[in-house]
C-alpha atoms as a PDB file:
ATOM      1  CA  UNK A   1     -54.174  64.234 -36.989  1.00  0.00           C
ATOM      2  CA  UNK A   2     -50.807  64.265 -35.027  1.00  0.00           C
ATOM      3  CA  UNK A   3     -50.348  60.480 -34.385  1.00  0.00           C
ATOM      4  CA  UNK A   4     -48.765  61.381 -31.096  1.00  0.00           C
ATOM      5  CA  UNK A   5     -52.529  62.669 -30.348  1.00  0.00           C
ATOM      6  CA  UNK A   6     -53.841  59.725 -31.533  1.00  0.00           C
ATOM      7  CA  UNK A   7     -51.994  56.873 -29.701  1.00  0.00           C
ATOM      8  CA  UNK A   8     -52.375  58.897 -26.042  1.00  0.00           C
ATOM      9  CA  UNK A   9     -51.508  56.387 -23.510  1.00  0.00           C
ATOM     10  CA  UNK A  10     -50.122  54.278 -26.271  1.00  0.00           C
ATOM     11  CA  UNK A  11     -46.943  57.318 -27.292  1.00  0.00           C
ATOM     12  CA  UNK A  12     -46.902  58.220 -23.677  1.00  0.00           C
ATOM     13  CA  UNK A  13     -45.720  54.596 -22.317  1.00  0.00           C
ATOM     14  CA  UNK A  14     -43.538  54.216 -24.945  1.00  0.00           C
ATOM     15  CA  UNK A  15     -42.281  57.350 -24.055  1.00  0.00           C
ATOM     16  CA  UNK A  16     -41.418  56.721 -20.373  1.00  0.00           C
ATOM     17  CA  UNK A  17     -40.533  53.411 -21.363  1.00  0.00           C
ATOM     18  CA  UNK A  18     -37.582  54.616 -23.569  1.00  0.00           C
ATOM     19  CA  UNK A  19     -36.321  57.346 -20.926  1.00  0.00           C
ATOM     20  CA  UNK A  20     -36.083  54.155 -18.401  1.00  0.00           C
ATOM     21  CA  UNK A  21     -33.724  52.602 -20.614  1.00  0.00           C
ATOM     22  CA  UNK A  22     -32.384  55.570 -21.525  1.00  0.00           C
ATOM     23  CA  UNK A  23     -31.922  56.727 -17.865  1.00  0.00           C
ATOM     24  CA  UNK A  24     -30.388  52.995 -16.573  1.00  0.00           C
ATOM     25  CA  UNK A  25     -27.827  52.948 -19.517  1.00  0.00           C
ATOM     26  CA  UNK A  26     -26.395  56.058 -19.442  1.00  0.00           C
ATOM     27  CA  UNK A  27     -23.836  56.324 -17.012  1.00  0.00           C
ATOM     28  CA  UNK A  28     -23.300  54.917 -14.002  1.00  0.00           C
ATOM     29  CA  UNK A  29     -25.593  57.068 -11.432  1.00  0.00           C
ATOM     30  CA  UNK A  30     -27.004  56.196  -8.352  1.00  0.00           C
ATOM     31  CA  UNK A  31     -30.244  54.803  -8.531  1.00  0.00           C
ATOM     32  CA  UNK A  32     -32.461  57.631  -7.285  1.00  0.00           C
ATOM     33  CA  UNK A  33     -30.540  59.871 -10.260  1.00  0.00           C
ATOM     34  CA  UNK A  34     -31.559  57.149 -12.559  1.00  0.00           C
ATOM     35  CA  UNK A  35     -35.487  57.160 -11.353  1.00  0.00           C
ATOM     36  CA  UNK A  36     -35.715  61.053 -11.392  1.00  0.00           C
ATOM     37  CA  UNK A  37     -33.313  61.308 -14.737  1.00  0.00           C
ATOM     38  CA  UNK A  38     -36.029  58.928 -16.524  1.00  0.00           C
ATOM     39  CA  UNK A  39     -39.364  61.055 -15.102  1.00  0.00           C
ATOM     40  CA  UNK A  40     -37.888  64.688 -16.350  1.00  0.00           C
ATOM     41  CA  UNK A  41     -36.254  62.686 -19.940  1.00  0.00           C
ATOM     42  CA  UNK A  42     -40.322  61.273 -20.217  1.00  0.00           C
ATOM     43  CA  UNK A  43     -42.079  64.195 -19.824  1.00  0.00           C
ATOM     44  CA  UNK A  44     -39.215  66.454 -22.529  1.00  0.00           C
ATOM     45  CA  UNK A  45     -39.803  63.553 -24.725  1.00  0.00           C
ATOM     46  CA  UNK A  46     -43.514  63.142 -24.951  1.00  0.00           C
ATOM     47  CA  UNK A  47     -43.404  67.151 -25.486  1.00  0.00           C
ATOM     48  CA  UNK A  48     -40.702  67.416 -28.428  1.00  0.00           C
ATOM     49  CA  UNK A  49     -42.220  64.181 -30.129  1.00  0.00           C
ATOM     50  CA  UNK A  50     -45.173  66.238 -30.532  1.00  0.00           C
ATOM     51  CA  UNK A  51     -43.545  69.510 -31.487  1.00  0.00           C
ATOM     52  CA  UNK A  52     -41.174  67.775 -33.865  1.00  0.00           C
ATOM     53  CA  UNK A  53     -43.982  65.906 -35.470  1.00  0.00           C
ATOM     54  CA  UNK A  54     -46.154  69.340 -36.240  1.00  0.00           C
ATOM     55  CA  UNK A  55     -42.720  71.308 -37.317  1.00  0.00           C
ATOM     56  CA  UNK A  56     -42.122  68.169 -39.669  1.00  0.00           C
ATOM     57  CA  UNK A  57     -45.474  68.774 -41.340  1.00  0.00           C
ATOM     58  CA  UNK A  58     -44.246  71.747 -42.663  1.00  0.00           C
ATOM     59  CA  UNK A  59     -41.972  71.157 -45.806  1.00  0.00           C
ATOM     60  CA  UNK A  60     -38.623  72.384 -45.666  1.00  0.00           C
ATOM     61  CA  UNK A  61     -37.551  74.379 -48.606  1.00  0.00           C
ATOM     62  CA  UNK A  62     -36.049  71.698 -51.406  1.00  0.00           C
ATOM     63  CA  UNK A  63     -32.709  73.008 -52.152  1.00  0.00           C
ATOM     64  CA  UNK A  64     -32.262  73.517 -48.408  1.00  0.00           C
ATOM     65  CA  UNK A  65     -34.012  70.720 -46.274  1.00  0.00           C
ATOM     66  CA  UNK A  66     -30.604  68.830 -45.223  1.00  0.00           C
ATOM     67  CA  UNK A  67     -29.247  72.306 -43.669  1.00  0.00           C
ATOM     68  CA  UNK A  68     -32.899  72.700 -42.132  1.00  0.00           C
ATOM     69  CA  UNK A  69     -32.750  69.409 -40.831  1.00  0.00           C
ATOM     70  CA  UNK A  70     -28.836  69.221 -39.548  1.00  0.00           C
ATOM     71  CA  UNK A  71     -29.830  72.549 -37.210  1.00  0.00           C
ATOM     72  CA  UNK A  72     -32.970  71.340 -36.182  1.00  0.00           C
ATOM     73  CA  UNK A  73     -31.450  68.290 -35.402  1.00  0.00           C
ATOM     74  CA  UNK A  74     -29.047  69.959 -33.146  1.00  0.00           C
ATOM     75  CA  UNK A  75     -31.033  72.705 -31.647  1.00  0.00           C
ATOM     76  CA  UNK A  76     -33.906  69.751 -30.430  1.00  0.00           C
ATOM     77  CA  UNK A  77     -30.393  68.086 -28.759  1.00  0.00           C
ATOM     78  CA  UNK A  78     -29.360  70.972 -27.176  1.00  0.00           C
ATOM     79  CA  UNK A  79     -32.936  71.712 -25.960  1.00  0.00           C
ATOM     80  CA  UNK A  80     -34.016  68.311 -24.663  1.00  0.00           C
ATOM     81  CA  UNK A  81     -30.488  67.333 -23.295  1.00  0.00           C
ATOM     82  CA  UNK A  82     -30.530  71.076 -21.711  1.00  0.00           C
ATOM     83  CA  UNK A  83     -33.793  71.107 -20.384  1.00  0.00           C
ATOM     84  CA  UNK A  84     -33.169  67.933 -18.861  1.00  0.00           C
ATOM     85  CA  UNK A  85     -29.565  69.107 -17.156  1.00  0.00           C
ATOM     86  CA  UNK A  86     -31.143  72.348 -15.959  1.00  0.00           C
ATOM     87  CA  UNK A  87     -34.186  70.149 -14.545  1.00  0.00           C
ATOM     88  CA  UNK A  88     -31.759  67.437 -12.884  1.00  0.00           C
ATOM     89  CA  UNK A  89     -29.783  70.439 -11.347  1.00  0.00           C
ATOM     90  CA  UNK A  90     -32.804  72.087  -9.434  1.00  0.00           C
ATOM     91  CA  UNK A  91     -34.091  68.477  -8.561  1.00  0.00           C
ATOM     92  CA  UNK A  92     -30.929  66.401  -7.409  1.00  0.00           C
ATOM     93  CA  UNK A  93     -27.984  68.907  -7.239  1.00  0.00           C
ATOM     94  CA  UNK A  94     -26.300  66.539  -4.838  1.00  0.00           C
ATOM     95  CA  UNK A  95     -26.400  63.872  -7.873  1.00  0.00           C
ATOM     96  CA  UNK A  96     -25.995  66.222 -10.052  1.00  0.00           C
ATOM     97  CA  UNK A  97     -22.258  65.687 -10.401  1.00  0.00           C
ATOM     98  CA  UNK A  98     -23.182  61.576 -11.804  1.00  0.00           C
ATOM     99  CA  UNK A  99     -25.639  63.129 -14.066  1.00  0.00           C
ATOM    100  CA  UNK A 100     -23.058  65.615 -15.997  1.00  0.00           C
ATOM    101  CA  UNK A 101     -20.845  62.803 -16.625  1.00  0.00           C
ATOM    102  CA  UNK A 102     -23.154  61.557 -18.872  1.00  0.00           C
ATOM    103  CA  UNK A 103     -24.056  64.593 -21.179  1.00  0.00           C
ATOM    104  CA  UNK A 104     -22.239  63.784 -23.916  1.00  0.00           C
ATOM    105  CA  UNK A 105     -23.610  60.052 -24.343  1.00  0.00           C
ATOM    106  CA  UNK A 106     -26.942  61.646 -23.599  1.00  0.00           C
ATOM    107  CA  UNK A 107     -26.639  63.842 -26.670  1.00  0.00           C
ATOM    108  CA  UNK A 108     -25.469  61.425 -28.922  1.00  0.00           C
ATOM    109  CA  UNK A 109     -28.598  58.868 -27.961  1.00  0.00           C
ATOM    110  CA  UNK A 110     -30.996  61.822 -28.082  1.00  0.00           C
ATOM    111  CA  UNK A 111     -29.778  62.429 -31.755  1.00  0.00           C
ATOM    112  CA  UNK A 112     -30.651  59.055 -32.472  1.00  0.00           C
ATOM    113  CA  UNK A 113     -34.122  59.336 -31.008  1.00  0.00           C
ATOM    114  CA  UNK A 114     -34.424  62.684 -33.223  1.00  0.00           C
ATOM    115  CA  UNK A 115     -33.636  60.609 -36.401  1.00  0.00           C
ATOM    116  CA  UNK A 116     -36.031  57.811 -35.234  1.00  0.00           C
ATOM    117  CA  UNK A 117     -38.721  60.260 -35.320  1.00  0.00           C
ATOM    118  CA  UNK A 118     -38.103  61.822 -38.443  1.00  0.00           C
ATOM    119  CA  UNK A 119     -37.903  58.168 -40.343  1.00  0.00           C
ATOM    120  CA  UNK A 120     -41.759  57.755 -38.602  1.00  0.00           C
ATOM    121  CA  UNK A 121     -42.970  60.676 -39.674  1.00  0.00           C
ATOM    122  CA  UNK A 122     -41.602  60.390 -43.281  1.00  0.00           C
ATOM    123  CA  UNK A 123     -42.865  57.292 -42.977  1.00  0.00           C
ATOM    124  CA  UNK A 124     -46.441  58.107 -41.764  1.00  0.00           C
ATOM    125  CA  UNK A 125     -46.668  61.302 -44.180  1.00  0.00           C
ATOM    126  CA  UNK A 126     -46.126  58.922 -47.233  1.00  0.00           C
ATOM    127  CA  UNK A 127     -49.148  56.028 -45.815  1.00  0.00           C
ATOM    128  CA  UNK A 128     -51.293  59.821 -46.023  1.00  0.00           C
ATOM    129  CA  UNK A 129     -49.907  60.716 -49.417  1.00  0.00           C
ATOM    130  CA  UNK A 130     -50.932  57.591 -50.798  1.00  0.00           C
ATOM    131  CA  UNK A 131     -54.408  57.858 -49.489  1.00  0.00           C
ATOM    132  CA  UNK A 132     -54.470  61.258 -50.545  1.00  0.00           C
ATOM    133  CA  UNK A 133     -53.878  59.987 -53.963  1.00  0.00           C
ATOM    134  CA  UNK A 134     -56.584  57.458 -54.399  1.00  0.00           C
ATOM    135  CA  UNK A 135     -59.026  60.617 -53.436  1.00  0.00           C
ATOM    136  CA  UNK A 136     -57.801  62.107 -56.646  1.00  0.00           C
ATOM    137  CA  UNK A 137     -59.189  59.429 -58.819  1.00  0.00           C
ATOM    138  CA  UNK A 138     -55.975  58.135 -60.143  1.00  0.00           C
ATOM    139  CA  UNK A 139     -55.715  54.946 -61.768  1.00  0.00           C
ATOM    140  CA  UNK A 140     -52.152  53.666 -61.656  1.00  0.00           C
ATOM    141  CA  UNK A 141     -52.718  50.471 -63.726  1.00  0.00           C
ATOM    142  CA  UNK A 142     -54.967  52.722 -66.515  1.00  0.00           C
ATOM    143  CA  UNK A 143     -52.117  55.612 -66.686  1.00  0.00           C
ATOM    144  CA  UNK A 144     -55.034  57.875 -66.435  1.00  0.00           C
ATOM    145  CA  UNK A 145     -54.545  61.495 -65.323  1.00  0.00           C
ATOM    146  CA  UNK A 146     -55.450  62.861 -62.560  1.00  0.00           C
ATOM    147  CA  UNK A 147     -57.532  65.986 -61.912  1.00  0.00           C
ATOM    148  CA  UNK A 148     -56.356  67.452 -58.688  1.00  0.00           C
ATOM    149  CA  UNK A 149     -53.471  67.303 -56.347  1.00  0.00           C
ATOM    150  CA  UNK A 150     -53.226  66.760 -53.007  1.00  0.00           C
ATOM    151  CA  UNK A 151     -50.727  68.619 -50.737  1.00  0.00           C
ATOM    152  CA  UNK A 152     -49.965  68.394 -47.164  1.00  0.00           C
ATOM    153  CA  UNK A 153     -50.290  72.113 -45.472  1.00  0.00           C
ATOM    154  CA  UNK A 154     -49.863  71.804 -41.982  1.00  0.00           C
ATOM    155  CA  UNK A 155     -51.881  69.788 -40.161  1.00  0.00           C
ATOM    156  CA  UNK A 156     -54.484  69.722 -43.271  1.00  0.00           C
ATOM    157  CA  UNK A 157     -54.243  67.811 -46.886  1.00  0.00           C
ATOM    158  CA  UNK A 158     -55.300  70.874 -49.360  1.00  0.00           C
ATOM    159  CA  UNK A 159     -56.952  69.713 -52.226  1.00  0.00           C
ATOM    160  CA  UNK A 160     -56.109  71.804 -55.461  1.00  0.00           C
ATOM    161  CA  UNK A 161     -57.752  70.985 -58.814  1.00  0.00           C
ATOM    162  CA  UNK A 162     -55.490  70.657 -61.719  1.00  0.00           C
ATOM    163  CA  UNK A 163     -57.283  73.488 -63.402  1.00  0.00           C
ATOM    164  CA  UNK A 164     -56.931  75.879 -61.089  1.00  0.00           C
ATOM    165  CA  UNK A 165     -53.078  75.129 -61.224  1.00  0.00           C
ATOM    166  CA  UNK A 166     -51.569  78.148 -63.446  1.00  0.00           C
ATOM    167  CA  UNK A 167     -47.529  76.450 -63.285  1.00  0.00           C
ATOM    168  CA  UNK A 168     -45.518  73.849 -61.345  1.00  0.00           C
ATOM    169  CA  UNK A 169     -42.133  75.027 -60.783  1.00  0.00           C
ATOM    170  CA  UNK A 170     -39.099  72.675 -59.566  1.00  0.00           C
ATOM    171  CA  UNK A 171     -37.873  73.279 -56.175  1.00  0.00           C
ATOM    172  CA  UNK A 172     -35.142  71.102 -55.092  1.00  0.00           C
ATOM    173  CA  UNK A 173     -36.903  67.720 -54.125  1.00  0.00           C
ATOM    174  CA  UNK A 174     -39.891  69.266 -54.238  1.00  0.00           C
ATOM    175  CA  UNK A 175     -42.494  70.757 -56.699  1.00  0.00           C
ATOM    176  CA  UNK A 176     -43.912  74.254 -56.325  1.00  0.00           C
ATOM    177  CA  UNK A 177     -47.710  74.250 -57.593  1.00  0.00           C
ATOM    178  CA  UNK A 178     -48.717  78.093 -58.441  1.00  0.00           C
ATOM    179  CA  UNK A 179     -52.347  79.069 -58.567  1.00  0.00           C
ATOM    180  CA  UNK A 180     -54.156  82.742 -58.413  1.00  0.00           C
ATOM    181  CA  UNK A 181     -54.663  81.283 -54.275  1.00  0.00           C
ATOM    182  CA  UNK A 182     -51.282  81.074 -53.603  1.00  0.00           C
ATOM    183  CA  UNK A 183     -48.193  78.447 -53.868  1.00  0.00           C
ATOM    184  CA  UNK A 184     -47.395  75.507 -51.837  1.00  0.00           C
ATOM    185  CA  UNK A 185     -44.373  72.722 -52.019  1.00  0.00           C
ATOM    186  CA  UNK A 186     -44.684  69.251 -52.341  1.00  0.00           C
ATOM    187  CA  UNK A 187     -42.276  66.321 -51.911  1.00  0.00           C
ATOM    188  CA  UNK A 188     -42.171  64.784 -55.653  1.00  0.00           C
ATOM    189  CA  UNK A 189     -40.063  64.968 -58.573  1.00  0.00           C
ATOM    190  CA  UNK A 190     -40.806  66.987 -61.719  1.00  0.00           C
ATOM    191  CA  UNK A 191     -40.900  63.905 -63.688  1.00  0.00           C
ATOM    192  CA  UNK A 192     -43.880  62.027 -61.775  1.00  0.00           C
ATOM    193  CA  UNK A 193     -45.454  65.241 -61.765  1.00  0.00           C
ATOM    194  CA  UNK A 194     -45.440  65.763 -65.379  1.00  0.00           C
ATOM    195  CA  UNK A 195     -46.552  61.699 -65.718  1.00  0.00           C
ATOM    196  CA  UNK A 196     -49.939  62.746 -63.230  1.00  0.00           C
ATOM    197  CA  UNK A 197     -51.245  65.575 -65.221  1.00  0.00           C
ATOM    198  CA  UNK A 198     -52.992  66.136 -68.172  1.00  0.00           C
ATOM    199  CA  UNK A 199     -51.195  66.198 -71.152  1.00  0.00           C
ATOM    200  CA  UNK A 200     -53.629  67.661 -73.297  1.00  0.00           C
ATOM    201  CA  UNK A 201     -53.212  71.028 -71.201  1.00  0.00           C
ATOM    202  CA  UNK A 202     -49.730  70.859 -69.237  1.00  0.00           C
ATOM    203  CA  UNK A 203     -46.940  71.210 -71.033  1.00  0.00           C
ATOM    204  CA  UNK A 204     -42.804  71.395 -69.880  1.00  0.00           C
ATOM    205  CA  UNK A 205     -41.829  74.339 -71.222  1.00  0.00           C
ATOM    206  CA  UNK A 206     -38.641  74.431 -69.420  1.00  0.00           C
ATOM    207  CA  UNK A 207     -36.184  72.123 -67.202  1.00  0.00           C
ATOM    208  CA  UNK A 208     -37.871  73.214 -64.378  1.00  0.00           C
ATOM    209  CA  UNK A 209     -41.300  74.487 -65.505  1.00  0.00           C
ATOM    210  CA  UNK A 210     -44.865  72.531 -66.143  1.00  0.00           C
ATOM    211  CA  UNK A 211     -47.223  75.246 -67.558  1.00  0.00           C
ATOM    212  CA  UNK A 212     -51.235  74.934 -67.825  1.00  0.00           C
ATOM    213  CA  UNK A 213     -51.948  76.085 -71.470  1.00  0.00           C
ATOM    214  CA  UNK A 214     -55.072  77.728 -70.556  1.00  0.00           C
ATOM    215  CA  UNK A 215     -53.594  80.113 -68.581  1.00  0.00           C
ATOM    216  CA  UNK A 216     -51.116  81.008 -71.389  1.00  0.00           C
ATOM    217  CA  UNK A 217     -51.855  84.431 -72.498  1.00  0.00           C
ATOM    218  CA  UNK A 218     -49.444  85.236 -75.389  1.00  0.00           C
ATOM    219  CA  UNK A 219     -45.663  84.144 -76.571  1.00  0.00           C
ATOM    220  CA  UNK A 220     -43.042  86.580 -77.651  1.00  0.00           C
ATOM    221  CA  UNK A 221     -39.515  86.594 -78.443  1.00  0.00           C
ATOM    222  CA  UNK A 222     -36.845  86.888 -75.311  1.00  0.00           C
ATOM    223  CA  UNK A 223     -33.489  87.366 -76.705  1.00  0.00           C
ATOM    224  CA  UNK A 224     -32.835  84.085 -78.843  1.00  0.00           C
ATOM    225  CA  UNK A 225     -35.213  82.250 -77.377  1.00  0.00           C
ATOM    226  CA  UNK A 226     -39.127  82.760 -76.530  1.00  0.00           C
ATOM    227  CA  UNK A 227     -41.071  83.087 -73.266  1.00  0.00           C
ATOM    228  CA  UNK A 228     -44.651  82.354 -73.014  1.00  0.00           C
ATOM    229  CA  UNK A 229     -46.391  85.146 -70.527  1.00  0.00           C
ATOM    230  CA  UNK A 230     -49.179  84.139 -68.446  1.00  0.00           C
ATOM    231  CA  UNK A 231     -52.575  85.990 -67.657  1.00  0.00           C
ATOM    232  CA  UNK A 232     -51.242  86.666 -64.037  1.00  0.00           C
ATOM    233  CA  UNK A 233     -48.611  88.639 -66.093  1.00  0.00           C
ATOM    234  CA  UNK A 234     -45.952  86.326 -65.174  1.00  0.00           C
ATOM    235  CA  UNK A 235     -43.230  85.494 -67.821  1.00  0.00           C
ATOM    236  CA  UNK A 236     -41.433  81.925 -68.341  1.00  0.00           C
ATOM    237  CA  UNK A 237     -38.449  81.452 -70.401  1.00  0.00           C
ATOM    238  CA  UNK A 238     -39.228  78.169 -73.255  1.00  0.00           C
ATOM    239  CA  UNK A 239     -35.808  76.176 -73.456  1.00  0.00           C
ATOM    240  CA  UNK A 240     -35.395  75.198 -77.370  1.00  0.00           C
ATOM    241  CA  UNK A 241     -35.749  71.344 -76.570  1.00  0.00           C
ATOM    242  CA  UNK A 242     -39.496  72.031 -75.270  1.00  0.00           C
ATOM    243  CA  UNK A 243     -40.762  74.510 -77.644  1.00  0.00           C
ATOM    244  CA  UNK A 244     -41.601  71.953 -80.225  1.00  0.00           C
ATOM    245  CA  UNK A 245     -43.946  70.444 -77.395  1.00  0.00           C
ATOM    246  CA  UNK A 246     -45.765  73.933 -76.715  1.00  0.00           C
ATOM    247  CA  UNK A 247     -46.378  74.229 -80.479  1.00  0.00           C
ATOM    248  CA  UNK A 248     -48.057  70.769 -81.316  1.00  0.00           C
ATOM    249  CA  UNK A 249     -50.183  71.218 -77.830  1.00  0.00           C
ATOM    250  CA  UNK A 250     -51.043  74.836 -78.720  1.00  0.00           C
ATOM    251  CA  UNK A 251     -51.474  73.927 -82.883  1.00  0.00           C
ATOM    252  CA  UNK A 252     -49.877  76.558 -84.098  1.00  0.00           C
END
């Protein structure tokens, strides 16, 4: 659930609470400015927290996420800090003149508040992960593998299990987990990814592959090197340094 949802009253004073201080410190307005300045900055605030939260849930693509972020970043300025102007200007156009003084400190302490959110939602998405993990059935101090994965998709945790999983494909800072269903990125390295699963039937064929052997359909040659080709008909190049792995797993 959107913890903006959850907390109610809780998010919304905190809300109104920070566009009071944010209101009497920016600037040097008149006093009825500052009151009406810290009603319209509440109200755009309790509405973007919200809206950043659910776009948050959705994972940026890997090699990308910084750019995502950076425009998102300034495009939830621009709209807040906007919003806010074109609402001051209908509501107090005599003060109006006090209030556009103050844009440019405005933007710079709603970019803040836009970072602030991120950090708690990165930081609320990882307290999930973790639980999400313990519903796999992993055992940290054992080393034992898992036998599904958990991945945030919107506002839901899918549950995939590991043999359903066809390949796991690097993606920036994130893994891509293929099965016949469909795709879906999540936020860990290929490393710990390789540690979680089963090594008796994923192998890392490649750099930036992790292949389930029992959906290996055949190996043949591809130039100098070999490719193993899947039963989805897909084909994925074997780098020479993990080819010795495929054999001993596969026992040929």
């Amino acid at each position: 659930m959107n913890p903006f949802y959850e907390y109610g009253k809780t998010y919304i004073a905190a809300c109104f609470v920070t566009a009071a201080i944010y209101a009497f410190t920016a600037g040097n307005q008149p006093a009825p400015c500052r009151i009406i300045d810290a009603c319209i900055y509440g109200s755009t605030l309790c509405l973007a927290g919200i809206t950043l939260w659910n776009v948050f849930t959705f994972a940026f693509p890997g090699q990308h996420k910084l750019k995502y972020l950076s425009v998102l970043a300034i495009l939830s300025c621009l709209l807040i800090v906007g919003t806010e102007t074109f609402a001051m200007y209908l509501c107090a156009p005599s003060l109006f003149k006090y209030f556009a003084e103050t844009i440019p400190v405005r933007i710079l302490i709603t970019l803040l508040i836009f970072i602030v959110i991120r950090l708690y939602c990165l930081l609320h998405n990882s307290k999930e992960e973790a639980s999400g993990n313990e519903l796999t059935g992993k055992n940290t101090a054992a080393s034992q593998p898992i036998d599904r994965i958990t991945i945030r998709s919107g506002q839901k945790i899918k549950i995939i299990p590991v043999d359903e999983i066809i390949y796991i494909k690097a993606d920036g800072d994130y893994v891509s987990v293929h099965t016949a269903e469909g795709s879906w990125l999540k936020e860990q390295t290929m490393k710990h990814t390789e540690d979680l699963l089963p090594p008796d039937k994923f192998v890392r064929i490649h750099r930036s592959y992790i292949v389930n052997t029992n959906h290996i359909s055949r190996i043949e040659r591809y130039g100098e090197h070999q490719q193993v080709v899947l039963h989805n008909r897909e084909k994925i190049k074997i780098s020479a340094a993990r080819y010795h792995s495929l054999k001993q797993i596969l026992g040929f």
